[in-house]
Structure formats: structure tokens, C-alpha cells
C-alpha atoms as a PDB file:
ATOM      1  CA  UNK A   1     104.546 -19.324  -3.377  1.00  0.00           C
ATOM      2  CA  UNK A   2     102.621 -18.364  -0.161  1.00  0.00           C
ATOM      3  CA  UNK A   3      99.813 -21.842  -0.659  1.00  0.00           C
ATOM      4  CA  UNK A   4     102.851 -23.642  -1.016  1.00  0.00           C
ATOM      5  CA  UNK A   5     104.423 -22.798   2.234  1.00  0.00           C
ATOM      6  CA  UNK A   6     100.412 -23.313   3.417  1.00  0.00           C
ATOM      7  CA  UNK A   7     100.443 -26.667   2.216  1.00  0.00           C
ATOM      8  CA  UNK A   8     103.656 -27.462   3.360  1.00  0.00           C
ATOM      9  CA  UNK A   9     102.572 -26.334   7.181  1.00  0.00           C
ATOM     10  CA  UNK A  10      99.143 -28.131   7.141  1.00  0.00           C
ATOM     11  CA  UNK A  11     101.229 -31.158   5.961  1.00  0.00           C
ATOM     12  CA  UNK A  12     103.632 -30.692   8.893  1.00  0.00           C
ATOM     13  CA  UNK A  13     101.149 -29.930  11.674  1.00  0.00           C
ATOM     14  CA  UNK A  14      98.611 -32.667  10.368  1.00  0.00           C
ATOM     15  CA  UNK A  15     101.531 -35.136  10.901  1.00  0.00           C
ATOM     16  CA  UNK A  16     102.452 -33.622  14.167  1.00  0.00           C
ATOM     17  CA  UNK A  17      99.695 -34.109  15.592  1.00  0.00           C
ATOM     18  CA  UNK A  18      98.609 -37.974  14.381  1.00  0.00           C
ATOM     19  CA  UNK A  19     102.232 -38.417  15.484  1.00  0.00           C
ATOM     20  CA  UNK A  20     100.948 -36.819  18.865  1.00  0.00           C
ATOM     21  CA  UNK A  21      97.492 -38.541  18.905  1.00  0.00           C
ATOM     22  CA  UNK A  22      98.415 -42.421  17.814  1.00  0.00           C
ATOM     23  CA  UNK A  23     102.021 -42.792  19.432  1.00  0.00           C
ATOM     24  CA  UNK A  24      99.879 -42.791  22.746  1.00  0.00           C
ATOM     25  CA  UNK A  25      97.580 -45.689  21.529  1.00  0.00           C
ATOM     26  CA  UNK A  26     100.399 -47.104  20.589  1.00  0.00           C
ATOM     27  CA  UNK A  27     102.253 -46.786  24.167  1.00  0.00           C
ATOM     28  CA  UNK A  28      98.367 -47.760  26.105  1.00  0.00           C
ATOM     29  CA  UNK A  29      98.063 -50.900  23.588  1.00  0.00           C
ATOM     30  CA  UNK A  30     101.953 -51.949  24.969  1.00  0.00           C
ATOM     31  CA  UNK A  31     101.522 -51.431  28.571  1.00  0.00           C
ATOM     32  CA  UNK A  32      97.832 -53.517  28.409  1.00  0.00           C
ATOM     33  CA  UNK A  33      99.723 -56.176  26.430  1.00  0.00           C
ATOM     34  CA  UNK A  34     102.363 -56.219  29.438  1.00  0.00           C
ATOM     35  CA  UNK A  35      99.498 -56.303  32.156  1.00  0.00           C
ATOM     36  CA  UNK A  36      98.778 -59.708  30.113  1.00  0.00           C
ATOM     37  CA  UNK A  37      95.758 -58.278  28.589  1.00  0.00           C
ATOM     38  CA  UNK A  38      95.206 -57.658  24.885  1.00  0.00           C
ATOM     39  CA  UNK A  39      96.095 -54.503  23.982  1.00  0.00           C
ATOM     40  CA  UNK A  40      92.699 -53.652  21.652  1.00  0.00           C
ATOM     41  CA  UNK A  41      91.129 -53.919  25.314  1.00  0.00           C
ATOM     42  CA  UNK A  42      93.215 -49.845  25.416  1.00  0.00           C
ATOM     43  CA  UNK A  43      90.756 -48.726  22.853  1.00  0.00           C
ATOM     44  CA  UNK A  44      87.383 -49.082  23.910  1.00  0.00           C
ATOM     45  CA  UNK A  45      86.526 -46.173  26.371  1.00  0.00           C
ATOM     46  CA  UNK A  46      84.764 -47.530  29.173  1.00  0.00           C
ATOM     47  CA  UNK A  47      86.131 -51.434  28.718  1.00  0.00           C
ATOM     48  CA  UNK A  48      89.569 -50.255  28.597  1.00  0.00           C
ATOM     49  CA  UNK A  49      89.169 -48.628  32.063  1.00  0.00           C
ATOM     50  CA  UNK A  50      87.312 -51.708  33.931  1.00  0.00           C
ATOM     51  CA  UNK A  51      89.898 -53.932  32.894  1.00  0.00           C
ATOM     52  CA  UNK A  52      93.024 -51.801  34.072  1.00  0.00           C
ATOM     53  CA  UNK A  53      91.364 -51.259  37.235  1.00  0.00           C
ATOM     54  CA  UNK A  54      91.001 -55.283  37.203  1.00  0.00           C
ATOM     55  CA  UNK A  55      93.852 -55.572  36.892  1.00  0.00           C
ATOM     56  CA  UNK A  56      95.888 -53.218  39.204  1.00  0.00           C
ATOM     57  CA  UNK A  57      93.251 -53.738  41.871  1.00  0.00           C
ATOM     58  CA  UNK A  58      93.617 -57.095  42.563  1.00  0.00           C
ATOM     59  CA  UNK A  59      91.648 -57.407  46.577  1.00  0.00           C
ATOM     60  CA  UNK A  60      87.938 -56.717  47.708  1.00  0.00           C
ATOM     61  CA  UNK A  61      88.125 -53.794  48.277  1.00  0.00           C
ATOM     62  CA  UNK A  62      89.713 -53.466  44.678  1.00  0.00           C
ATOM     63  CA  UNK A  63      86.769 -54.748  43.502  1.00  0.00           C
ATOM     64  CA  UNK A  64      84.143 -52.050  45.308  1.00  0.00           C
ATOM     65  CA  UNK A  65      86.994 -49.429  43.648  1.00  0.00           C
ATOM     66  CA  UNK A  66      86.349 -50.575  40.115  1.00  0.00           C
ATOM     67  CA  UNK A  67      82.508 -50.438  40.569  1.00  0.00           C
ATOM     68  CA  UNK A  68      82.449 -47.167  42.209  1.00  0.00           C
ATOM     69  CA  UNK A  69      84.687 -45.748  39.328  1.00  0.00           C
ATOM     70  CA  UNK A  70      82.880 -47.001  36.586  1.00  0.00           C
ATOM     71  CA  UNK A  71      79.486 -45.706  38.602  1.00  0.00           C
ATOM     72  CA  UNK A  72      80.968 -42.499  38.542  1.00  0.00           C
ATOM     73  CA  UNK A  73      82.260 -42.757  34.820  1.00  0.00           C
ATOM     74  CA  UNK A  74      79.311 -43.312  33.640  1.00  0.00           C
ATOM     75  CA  UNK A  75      77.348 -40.666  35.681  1.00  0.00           C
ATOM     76  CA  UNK A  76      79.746 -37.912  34.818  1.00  0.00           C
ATOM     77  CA  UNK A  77      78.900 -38.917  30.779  1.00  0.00           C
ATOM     78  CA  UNK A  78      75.139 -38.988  31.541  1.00  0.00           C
ATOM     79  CA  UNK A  79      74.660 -35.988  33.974  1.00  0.00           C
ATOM     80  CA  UNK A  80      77.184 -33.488  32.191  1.00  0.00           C
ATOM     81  CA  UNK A  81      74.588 -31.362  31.208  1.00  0.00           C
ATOM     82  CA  UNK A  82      73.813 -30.534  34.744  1.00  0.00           C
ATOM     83  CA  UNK A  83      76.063 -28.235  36.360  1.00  0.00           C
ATOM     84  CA  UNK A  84      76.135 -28.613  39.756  1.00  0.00           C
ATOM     85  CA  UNK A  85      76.226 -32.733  39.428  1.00  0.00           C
ATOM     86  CA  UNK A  86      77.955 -32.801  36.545  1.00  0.00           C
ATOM     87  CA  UNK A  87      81.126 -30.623  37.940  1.00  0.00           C
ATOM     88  CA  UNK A  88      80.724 -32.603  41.391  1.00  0.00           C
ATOM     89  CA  UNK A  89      80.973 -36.347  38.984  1.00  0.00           C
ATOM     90  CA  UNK A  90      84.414 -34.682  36.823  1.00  0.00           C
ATOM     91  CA  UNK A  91      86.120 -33.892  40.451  1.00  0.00           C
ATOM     92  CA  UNK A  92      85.031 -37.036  41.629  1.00  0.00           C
ATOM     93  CA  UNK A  93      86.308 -38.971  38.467  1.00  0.00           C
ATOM     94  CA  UNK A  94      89.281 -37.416  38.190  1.00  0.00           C
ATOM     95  CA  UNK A  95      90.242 -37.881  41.835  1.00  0.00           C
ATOM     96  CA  UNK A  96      89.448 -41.794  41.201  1.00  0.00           C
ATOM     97  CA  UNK A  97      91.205 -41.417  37.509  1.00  0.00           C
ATOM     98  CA  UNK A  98      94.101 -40.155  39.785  1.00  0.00           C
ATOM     99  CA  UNK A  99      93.949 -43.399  42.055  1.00  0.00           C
ATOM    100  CA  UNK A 100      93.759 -45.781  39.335  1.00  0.00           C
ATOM    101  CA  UNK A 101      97.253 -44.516  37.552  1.00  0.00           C
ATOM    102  CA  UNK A 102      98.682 -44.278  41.015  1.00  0.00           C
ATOM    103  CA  UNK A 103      98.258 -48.166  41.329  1.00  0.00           C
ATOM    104  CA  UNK A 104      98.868 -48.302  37.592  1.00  0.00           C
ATOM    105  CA  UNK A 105     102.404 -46.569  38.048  1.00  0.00           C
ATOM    106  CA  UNK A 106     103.280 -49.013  41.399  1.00  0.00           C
ATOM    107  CA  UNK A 107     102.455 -51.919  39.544  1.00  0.00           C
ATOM    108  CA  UNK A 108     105.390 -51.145  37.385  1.00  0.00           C
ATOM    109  CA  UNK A 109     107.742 -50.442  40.178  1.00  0.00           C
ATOM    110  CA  UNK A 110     107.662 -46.450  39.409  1.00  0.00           C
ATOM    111  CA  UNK A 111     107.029 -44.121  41.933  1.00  0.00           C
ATOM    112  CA  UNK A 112     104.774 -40.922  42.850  1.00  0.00           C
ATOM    113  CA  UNK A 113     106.674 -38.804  40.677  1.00  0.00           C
ATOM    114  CA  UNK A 114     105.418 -40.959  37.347  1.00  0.00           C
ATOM    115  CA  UNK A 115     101.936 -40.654  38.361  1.00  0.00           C
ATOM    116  CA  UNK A 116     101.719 -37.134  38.232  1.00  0.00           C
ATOM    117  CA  UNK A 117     103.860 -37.569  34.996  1.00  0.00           C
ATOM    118  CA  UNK A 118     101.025 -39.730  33.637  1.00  0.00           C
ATOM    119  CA  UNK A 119      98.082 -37.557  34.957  1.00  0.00           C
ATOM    120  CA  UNK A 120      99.424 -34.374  33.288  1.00  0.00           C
ATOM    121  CA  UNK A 121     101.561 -35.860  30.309  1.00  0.00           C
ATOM    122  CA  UNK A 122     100.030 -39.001  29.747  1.00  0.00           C
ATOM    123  CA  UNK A 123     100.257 -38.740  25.873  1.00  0.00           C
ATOM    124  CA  UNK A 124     104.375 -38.929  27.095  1.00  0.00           C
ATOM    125  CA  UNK A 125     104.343 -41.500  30.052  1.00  0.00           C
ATOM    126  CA  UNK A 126     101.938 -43.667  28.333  1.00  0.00           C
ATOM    127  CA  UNK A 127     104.381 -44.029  25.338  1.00  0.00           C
ATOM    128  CA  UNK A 128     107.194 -44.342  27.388  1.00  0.00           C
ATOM    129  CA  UNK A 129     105.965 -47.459  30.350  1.00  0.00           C
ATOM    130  CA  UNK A 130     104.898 -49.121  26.832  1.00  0.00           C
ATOM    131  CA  UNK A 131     107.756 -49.002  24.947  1.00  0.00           C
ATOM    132  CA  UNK A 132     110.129 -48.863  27.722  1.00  0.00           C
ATOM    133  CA  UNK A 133     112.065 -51.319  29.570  1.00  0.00           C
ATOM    134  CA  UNK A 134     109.496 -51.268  32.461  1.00  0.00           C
ATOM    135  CA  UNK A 135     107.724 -54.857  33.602  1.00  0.00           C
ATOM    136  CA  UNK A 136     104.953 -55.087  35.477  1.00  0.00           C
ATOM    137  CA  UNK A 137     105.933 -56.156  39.395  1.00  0.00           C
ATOM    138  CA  UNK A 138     103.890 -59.600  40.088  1.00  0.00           C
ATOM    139  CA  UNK A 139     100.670 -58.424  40.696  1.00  0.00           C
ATOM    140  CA  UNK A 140      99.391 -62.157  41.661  1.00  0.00           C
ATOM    141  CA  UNK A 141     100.933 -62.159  44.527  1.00  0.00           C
ATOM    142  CA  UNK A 142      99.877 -58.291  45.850  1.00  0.00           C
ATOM    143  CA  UNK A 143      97.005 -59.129  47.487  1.00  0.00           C
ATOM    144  CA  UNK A 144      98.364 -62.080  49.587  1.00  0.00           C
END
């Protein structure tokens, strides 16, 4: 009796969390397909985050943005081994990380309030700007 209820709770929790770990795929391939990018773009790791910065950072200085964060990306994967560098590239990246969903979040019309939903429940907000009613503002004309 006792492998059975075992069994039955590795089924549950194993379904929990793919439930947990795909819906927010899911939600991230959505919201790329309503920047007007394709959504596999959500799923490679560094691609995914050049081409949201792309595309929520639309001016020249924008541009310098999305450079400097992937810089710092892919310094923080290289130099994690070193402590004081590699703590100084995480702060840095998450500050930038922070920027990014902040423009993210505006470009759908939401305010402050869903960034800081997205930086500490992203698996959540993700799911929900994909799947919700949100549209992306008109981000041709932000820069003008």
C-alpha cells in the first residue's frame, strides 16, 4: 500500500512541476509571437534575450543597452568561477535583467507593479502577458 501512495505522489509532483516548468515556455513563446517575433526565438538562452532587448529598445541608445547586456551576459557565464567578478557580473546582470522587463512590461501598457511581478514570479507573469488579453503598445513609433 505505502509504494502505491509513493507512486501516486511522484506521479503528482512530476506533473506539477512540468506543469510549472513548460506553462512558462509556453507564456515566453506567446508574448515573442506578439512582439512579432517567432516564438522558438524564447528558447534559445542568449538569442532569446538579444532579440527582446531588440525589440523593446528600439533608439541608439537602445542599441549600446543590448550590447552592454549581452557583454555582461556573457561575462557573468564565463567568469562565474571567480568570486569577486563573478558576484560583481550577477548584480550587474540582474540590475540590466531588471531594465529589460521594465521596458518589456511598458511595451505592453502595464505598469511598475508587473515588473516586479515578472522579476520575482516570472514563471506567473510570463504565462499570463502571453496568454492574456495584453497587446503590445506600437513600439514603431516609440522612438520618434
Amino acid at each position: 500500500m505505502s509504494d502505491f501512495g509513493g507512486i501516486t505522489l511522484f506521479i503528482f509532483l512530476f506533473v506539477l512541476l512540468a506543469f510549472i516548468g513548460i506553462l512558462p515556455i509556453a507564456g515566453k513563446w506567446k508574448v515573442y509571437g506578439k512582439l512579432g517575433m517567432l516564438g522558438w526565438y524564447s528558447i534559445i538562452p542568449v538569442y532569446a534575450d538579444y532579440k527582446l532587448c531588440e525589440r523593446v529598445h528600439r533608439t541608439d541608445e537602445g542599441k549600446t543597452f543590448t550590447m552592454a547586456y549581452l557583454i555582461v551576459l556573457i561575462c557573468s557565464w564565463a567568469f562565474c568561477w571567480v568570486d569577486t567578478v563573478g558576484v560583481l557580473l550577477a548584480l550587474a546582470q540582474l540590475v540590466m535583467t531588471i531594465i529589460v522587463l521594465n521596458d518589456l512590461s511598458r511595451a505592453f501598457g502595464k505598469e511598475t507593479g508587473y515588473t516586479i511581478g515578472l522579476v520575482i514570479f516570472g514563471f506567473v507573469f510570463w504565462t499570463m502577458l502571453g496568454f492574456g488579453a495584453s497587446e503590445p503598445v506600437d513600439l514603431d513609433n516609440e522612438g520618434e
